[in-house]
PDB file of N, CA and C in Angstrom:
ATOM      1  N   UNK A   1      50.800  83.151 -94.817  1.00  0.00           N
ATOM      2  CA  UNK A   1      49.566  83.488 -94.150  1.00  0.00           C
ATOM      3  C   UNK A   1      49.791  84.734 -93.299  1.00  0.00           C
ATOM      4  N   UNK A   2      48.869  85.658 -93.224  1.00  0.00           N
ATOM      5  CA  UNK A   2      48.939  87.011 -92.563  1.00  0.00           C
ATOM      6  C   UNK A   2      48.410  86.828 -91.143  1.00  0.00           C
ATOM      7  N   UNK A   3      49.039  87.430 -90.274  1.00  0.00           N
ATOM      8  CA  UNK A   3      48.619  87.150 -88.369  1.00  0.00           C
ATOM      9  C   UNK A   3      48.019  88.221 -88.530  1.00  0.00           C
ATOM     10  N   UNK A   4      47.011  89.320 -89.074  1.00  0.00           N
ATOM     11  CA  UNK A   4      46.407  90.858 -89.382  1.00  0.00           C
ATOM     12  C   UNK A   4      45.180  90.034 -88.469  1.00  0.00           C
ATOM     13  N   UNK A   5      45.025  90.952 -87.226  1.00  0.00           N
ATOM     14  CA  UNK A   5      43.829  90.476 -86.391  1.00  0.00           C
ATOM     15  C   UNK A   5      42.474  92.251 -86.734  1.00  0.00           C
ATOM     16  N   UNK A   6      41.817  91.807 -86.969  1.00  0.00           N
ATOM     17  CA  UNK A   6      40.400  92.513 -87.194  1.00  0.00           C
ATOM     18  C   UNK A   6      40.655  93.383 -86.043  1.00  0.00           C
ATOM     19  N   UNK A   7      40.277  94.562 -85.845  1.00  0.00           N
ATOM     20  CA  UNK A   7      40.808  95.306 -84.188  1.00  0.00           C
ATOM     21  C   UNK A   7      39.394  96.218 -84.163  1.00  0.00           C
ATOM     22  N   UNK A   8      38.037  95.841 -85.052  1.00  0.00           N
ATOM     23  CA  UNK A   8      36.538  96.604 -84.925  1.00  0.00           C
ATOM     24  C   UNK A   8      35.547  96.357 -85.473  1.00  0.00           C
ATOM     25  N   UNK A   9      34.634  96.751 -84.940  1.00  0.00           N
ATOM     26  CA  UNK A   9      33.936  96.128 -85.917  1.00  0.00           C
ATOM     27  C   UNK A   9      33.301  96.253 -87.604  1.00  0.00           C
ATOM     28  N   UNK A  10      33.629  97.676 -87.200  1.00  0.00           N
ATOM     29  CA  UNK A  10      33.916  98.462 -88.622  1.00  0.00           C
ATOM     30  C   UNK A  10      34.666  97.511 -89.370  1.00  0.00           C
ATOM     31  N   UNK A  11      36.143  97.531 -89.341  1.00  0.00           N
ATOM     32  CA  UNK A  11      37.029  96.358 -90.221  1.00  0.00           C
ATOM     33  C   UNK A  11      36.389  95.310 -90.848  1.00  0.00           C
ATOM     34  N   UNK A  12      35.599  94.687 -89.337  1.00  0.00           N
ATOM     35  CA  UNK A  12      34.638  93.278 -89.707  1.00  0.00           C
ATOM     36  C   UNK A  12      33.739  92.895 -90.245  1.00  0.00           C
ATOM     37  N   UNK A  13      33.242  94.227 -90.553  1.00  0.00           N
ATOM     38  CA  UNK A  13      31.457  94.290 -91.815  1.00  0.00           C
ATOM     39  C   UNK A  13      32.577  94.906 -93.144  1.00  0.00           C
ATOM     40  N   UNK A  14      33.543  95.543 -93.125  1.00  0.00           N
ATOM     41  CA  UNK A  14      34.266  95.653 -94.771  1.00  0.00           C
ATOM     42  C   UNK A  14      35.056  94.426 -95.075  1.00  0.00           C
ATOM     43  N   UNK A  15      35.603  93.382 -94.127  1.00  0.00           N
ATOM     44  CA  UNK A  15      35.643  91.954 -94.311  1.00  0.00           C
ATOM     45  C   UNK A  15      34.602  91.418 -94.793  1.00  0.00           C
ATOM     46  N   UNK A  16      33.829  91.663 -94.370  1.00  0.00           N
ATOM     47  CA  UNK A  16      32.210  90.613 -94.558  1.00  0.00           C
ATOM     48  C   UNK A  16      31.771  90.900 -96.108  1.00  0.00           C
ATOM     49  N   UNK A  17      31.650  92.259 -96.050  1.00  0.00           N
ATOM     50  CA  UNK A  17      31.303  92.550 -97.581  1.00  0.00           C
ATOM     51  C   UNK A  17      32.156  92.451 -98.498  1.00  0.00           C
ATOM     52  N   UNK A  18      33.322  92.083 -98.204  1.00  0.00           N
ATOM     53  CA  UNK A  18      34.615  92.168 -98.905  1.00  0.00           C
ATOM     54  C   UNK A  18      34.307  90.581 -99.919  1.00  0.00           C
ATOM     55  N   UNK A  19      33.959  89.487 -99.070  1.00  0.00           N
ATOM     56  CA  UNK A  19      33.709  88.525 -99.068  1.00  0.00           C
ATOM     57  C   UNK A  19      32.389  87.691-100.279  1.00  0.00           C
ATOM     58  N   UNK A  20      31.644  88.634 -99.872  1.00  0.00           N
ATOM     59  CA  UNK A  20      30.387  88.617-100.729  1.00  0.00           C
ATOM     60  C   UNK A  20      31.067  89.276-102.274  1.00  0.00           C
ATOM     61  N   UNK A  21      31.808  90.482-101.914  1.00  0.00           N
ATOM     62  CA  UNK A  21      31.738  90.738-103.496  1.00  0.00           C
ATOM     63  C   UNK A  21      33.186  90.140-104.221  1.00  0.00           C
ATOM     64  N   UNK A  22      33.708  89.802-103.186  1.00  0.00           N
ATOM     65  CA  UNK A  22      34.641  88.155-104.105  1.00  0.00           C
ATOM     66  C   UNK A  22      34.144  87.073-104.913  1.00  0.00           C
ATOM     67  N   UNK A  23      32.854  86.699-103.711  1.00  0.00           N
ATOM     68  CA  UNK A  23      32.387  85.635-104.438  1.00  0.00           C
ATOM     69  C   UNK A  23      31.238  85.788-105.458  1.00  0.00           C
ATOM     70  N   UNK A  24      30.838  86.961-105.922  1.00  0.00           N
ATOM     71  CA  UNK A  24      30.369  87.581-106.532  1.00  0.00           C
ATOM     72  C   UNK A  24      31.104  87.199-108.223  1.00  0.00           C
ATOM     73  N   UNK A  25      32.172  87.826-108.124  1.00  0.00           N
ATOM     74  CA  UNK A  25      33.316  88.335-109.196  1.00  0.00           C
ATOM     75  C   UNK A  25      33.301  86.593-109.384  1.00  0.00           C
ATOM     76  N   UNK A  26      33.498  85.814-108.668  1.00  0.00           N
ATOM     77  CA  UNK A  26      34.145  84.461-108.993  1.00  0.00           C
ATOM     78  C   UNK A  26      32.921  83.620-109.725  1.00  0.00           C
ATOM     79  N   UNK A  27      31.432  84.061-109.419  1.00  0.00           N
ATOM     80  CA  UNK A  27      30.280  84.045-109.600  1.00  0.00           C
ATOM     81  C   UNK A  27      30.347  84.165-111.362  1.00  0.00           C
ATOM     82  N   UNK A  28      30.328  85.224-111.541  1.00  0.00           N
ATOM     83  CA  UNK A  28      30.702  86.254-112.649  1.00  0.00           C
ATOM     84  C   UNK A  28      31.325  85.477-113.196  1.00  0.00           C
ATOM     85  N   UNK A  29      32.804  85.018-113.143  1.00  0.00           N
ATOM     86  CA  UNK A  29      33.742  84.514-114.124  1.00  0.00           C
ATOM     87  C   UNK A  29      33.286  82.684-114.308  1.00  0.00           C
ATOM     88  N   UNK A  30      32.984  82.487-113.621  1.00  0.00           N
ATOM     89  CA  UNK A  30      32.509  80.883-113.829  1.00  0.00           C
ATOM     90  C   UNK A  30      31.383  80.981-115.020  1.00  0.00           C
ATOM     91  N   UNK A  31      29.972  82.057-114.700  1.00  0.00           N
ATOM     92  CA  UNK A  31      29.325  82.242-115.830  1.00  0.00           C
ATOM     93  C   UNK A  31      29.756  83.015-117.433  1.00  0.00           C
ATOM     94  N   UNK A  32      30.902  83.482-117.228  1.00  0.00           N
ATOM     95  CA  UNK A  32      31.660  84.241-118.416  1.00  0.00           C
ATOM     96  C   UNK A  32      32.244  82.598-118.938  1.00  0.00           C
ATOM     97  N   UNK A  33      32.557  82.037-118.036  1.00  0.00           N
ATOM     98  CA  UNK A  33      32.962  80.694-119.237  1.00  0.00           C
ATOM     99  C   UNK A  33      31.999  79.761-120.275  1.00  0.00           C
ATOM    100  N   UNK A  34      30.990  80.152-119.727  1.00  0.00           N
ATOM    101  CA  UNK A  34      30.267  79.579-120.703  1.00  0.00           C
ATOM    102  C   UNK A  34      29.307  80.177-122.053  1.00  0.00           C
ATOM    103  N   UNK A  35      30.289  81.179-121.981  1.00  0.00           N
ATOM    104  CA  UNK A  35      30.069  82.075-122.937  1.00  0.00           C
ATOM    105  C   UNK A  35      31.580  82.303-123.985  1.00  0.00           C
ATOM    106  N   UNK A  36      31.610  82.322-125.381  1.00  0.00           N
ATOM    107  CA  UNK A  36      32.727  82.789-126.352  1.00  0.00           C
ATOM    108  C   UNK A  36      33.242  83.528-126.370  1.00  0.00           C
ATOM    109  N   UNK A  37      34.502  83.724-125.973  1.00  0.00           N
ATOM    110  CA  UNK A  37      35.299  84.752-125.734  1.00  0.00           C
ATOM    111  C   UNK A  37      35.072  86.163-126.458  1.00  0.00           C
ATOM    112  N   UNK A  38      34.531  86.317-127.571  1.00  0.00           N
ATOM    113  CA  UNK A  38      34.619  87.148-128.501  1.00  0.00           C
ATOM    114  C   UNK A  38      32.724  87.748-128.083  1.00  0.00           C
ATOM    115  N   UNK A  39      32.187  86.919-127.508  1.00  0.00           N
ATOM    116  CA  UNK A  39      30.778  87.210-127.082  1.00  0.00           C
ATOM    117  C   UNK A  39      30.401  88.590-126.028  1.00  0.00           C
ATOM    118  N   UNK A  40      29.447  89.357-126.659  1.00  0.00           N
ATOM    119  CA  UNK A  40      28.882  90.284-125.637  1.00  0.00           C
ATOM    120  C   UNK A  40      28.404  89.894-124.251  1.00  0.00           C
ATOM    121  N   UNK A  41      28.039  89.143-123.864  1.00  0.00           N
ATOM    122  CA  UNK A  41      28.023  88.314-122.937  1.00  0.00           C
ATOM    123  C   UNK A  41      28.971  87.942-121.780  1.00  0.00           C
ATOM    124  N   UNK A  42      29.969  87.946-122.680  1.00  0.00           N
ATOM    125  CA  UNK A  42      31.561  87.239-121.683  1.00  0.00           C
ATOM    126  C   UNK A  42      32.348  88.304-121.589  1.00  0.00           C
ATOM    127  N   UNK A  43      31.943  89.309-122.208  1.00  0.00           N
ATOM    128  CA  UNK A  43      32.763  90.776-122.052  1.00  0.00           C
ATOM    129  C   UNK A  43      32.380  91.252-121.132  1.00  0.00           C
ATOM    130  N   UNK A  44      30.359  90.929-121.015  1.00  0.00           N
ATOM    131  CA  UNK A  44      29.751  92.450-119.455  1.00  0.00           C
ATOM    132  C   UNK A  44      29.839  91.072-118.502  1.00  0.00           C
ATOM    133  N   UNK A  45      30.123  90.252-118.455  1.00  0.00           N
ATOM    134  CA  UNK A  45      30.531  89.037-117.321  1.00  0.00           C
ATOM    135  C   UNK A  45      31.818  89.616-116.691  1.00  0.00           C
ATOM    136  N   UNK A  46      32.465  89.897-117.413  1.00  0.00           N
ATOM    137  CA  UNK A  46      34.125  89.628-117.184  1.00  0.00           C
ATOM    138  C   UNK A  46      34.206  91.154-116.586  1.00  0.00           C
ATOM    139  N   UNK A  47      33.463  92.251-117.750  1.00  0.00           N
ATOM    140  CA  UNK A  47      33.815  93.379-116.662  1.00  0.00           C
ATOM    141  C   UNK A  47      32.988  93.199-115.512  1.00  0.00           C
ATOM    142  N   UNK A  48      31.712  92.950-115.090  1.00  0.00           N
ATOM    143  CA  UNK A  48      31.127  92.832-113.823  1.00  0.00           C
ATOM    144  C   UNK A  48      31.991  91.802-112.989  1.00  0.00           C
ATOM    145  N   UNK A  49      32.436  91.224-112.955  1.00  0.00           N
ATOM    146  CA  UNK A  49      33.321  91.105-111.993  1.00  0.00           C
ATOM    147  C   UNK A  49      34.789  91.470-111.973  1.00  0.00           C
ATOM    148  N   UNK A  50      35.107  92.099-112.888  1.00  0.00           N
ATOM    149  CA  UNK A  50      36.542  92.886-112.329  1.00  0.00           C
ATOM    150  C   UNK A  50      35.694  94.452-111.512  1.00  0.00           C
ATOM    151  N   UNK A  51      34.770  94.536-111.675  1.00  0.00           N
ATOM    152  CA  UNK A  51      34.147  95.841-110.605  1.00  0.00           C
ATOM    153  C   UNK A  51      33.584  95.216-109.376  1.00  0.00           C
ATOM    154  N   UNK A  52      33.363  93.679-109.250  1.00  0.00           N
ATOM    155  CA  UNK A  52      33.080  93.325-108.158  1.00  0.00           C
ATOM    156  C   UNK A  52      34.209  92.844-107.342  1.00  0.00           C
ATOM    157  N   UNK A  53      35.237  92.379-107.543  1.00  0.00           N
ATOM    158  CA  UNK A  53      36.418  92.469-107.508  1.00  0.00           C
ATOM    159  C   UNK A  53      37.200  93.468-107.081  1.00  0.00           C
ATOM    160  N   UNK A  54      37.223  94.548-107.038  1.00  0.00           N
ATOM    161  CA  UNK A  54      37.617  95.940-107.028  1.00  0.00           C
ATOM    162  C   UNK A  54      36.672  96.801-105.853  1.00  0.00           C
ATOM    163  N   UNK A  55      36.130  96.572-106.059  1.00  0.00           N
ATOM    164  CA  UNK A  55      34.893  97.215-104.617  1.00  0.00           C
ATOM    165  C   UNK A  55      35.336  97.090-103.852  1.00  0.00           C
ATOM    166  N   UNK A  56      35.803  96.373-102.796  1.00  0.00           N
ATOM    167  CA  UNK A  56      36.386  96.171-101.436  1.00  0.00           C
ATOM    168  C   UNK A  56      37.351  97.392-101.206  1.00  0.00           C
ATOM    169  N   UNK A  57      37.935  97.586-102.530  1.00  0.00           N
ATOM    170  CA  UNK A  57      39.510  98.384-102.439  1.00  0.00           C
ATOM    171  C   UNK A  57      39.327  99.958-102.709  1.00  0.00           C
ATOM    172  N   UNK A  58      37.681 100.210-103.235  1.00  0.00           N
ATOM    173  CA  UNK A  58      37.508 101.507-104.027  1.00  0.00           C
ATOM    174  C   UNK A  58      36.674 102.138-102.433  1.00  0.00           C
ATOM    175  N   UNK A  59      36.658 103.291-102.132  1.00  0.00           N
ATOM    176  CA  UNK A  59      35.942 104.269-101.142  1.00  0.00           C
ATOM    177  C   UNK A  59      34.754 104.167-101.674  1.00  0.00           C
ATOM    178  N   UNK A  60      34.083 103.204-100.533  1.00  0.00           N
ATOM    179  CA  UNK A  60      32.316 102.694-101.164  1.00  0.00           C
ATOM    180  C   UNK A  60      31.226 103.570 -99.792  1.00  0.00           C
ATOM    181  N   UNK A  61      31.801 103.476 -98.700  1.00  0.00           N
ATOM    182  CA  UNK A  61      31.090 104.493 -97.521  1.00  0.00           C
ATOM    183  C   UNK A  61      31.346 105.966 -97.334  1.00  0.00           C
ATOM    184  N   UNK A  62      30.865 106.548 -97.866  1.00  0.00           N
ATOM    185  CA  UNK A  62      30.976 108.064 -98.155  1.00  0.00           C
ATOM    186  C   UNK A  62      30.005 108.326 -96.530  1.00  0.00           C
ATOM    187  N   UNK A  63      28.891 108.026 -96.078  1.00  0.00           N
ATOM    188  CA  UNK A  63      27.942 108.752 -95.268  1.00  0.00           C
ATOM    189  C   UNK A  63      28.788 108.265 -93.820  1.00  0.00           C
ATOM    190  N   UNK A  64      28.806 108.917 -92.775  1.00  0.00           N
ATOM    191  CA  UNK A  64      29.576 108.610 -91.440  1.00  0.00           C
ATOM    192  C   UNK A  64      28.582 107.340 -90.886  1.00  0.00           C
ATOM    193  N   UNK A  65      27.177 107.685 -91.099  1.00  0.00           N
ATOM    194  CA  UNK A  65      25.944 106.645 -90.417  1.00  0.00           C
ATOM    195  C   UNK A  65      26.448 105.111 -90.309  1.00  0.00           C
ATOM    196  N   UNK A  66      27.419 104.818 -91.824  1.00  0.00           N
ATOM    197  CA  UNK A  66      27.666 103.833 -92.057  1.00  0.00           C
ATOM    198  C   UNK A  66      28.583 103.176 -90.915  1.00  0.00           C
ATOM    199  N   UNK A  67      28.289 101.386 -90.948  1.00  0.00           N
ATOM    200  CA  UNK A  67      29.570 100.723 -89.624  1.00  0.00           C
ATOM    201  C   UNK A  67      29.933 100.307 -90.185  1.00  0.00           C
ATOM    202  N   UNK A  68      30.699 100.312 -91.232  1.00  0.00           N
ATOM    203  CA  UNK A  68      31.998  99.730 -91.654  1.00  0.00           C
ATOM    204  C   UNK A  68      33.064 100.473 -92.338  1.00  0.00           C
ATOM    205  N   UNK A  69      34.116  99.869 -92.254  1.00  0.00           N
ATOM    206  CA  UNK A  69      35.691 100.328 -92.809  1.00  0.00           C
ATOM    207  C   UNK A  69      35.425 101.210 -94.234  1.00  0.00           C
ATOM    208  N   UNK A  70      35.647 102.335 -94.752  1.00  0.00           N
ATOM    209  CA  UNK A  70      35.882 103.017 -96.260  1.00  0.00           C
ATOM    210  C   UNK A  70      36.222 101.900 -97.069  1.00  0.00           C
ATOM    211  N   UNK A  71      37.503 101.178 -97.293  1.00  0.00           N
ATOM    212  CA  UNK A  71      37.595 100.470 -97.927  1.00  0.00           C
ATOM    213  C   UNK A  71      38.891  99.373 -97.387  1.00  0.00           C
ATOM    214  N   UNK A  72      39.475  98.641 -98.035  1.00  0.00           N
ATOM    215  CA  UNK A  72      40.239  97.648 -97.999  1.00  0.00           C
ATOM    216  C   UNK A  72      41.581  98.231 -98.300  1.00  0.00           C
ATOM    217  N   UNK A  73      42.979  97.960 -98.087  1.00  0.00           N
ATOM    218  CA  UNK A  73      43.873  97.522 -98.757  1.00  0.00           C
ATOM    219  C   UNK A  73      44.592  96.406 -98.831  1.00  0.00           C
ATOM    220  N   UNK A  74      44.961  96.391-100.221  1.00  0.00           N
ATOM    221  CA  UNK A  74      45.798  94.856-100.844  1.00  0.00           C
ATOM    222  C   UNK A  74      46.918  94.288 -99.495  1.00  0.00           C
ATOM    223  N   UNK A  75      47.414  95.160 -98.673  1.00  0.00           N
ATOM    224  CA  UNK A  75      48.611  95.263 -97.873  1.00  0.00           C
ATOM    225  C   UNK A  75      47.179  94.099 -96.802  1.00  0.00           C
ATOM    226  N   UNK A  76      45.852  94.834 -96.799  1.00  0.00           N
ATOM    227  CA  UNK A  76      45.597  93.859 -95.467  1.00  0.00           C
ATOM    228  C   UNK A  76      45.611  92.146 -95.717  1.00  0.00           C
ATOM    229  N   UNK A  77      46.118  91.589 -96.777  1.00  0.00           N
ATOM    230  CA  UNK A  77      45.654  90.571 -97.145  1.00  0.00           C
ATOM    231  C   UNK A  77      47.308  90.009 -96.890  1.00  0.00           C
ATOM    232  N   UNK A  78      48.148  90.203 -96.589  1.00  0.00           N
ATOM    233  CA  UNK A  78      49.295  89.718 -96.537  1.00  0.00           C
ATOM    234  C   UNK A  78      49.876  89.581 -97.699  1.00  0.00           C
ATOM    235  N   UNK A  79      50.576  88.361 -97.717  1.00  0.00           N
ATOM    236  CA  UNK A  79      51.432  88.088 -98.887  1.00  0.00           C
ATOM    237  C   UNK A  79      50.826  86.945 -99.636  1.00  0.00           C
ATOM    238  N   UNK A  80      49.921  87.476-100.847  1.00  0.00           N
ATOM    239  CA  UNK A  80      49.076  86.689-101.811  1.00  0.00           C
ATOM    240  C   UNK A  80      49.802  85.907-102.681  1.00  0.00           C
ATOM    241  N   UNK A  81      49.508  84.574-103.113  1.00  0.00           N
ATOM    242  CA  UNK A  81      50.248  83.726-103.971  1.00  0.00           C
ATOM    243  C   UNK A  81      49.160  82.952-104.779  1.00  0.00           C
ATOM    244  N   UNK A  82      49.689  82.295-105.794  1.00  0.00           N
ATOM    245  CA  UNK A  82      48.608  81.973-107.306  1.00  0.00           C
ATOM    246  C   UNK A  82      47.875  80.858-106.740  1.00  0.00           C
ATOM    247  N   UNK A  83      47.909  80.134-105.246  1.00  0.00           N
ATOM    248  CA  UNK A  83      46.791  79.640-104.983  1.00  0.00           C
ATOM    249  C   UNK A  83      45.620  80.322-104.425  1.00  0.00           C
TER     250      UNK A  83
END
Protein backbone atom coordinates (compact mmCIF):
# COMPACT_ATOMS: atom_id res chain seq x y z
CA UNK A 1 0.00 0.00 0.00
CA UNK A 2 1.35 3.54 -0.97
CA UNK A 3 1.49 6.40 2.12
CA UNK A 4 1.36 9.13 -1.38
CA UNK A 5 -0.81 11.88 0.48
CA UNK A 6 -2.81 14.18 -2.21
CA UNK A 7 -0.81 17.69 -1.39
CA UNK A 8 -3.90 19.93 -3.82
CA UNK A 9 -6.46 20.13 -4.99
CA UNK A 10 -5.53 19.95 -8.44
CA UNK A 11 -4.03 16.23 -7.65
CA UNK A 12 -7.59 15.60 -6.10
CA UNK A 13 -10.00 16.32 -9.15
CA UNK A 14 -7.14 14.12 -11.49
CA UNK A 15 -7.77 11.42 -8.64
CA UNK A 16 -11.42 11.90 -8.96
CA UNK A 17 -11.48 11.64 -12.65
CA UNK A 18 -8.92 9.13 -12.59
CA UNK A 19 -11.54 7.07 -10.86
CA UNK A 20 -14.49 7.53 -13.06
CA UNK A 21 -12.49 6.57 -16.07
CA UNK A 22 -11.34 3.26 -14.30
CA UNK A 23 -14.57 2.41 -13.69
CA UNK A 24 -15.51 3.23 -16.96
CA UNK A 25 -12.81 0.76 -18.69
CA UNK A 26 -14.02 -1.98 -16.08
CA UNK A 27 -17.60 -0.94 -17.33
CA UNK A 28 -16.38 -1.61 -20.85
CA UNK A 29 -14.76 -4.99 -20.19
CA UNK A 30 -17.61 -6.61 -18.19
CA UNK A 31 -19.84 -5.60 -21.36
CA UNK A 32 -17.04 -6.95 -23.90
CA UNK A 33 -17.76 -10.32 -22.16
CA UNK A 34 -20.76 -10.79 -23.35
CA UNK A 35 -19.87 -10.49 -26.57
CA UNK A 36 -17.50 -13.33 -28.93
CA UNK A 37 -14.25 -12.79 -28.91
CA UNK A 38 -13.86 -12.69 -32.61
CA UNK A 39 -17.02 -10.09 -32.56
CA UNK A 40 -17.00 -6.37 -33.70
CA UNK A 41 -18.50 -5.57 -30.70
CA UNK A 42 -15.89 -7.02 -28.19
CA UNK A 43 -13.11 -5.49 -30.20
CA UNK A 44 -14.66 -1.47 -29.94
CA UNK A 45 -15.52 -2.67 -26.11
CA UNK A 46 -12.12 -3.77 -25.41
CA UNK A 47 -10.46 -0.89 -27.25
CA UNK A 48 -12.82 1.71 -25.44
CA UNK A 49 -11.64 0.79 -22.45
CA UNK A 50 -8.00 0.33 -22.90
CA UNK A 51 -8.45 4.36 -23.89
CA UNK A 52 -10.42 4.74 -20.82
CA UNK A 53 -7.92 3.14 -18.96
CA UNK A 54 -5.11 5.16 -20.27
CA UNK A 55 -6.62 8.68 -19.85
CA UNK A 56 -5.60 9.35 -16.40
CA UNK A 57 -1.88 8.79 -17.63
CA UNK A 58 -2.17 10.68 -21.18
CA UNK A 59 -1.90 14.96 -20.95
CA UNK A 60 -5.82 15.51 -21.01
CA UNK A 61 -5.67 19.49 -19.54
CA UNK A 62 -4.03 21.45 -22.12
CA UNK A 63 -6.07 25.02 -21.08
CA UNK A 64 -4.42 26.62 -17.60
CA UNK A 65 -8.45 27.57 -16.63
CA UNK A 66 -8.51 23.98 -15.83
CA UNK A 67 -8.22 22.67 -11.65
CA UNK A 68 -6.80 19.70 -12.02
CA UNK A 69 -3.41 17.75 -12.29
CA UNK A 70 -2.18 17.24 -16.47
CA UNK A 71 -2.12 13.80 -15.84
CA UNK A 72 -1.26 10.79 -13.58
CA UNK A 73 1.75 8.65 -13.14
CA UNK A 74 1.90 4.78 -12.72
CA UNK A 75 4.77 5.68 -9.92
CA UNK A 76 1.67 7.60 -8.03
CA UNK A 77 -0.07 4.40 -7.42
CA UNK A 78 2.69 2.64 -5.51
CA UNK A 79 3.52 -0.81 -5.83
CA UNK A 80 0.55 -2.53 -7.90
CA UNK A 81 -0.10 -6.31 -7.56
CA UNK A 82 -2.66 -8.82 -9.56
CA UNK A 83 -5.21 -8.07 -6.90
Amino acid sequence: MSDHRIESIEEFNRYSIAVRDFESAQRYLRSARAHDVSSTEYEALLFTAIVAYYRPFSRNEQQKSVKAMERLSIENFGILTDS
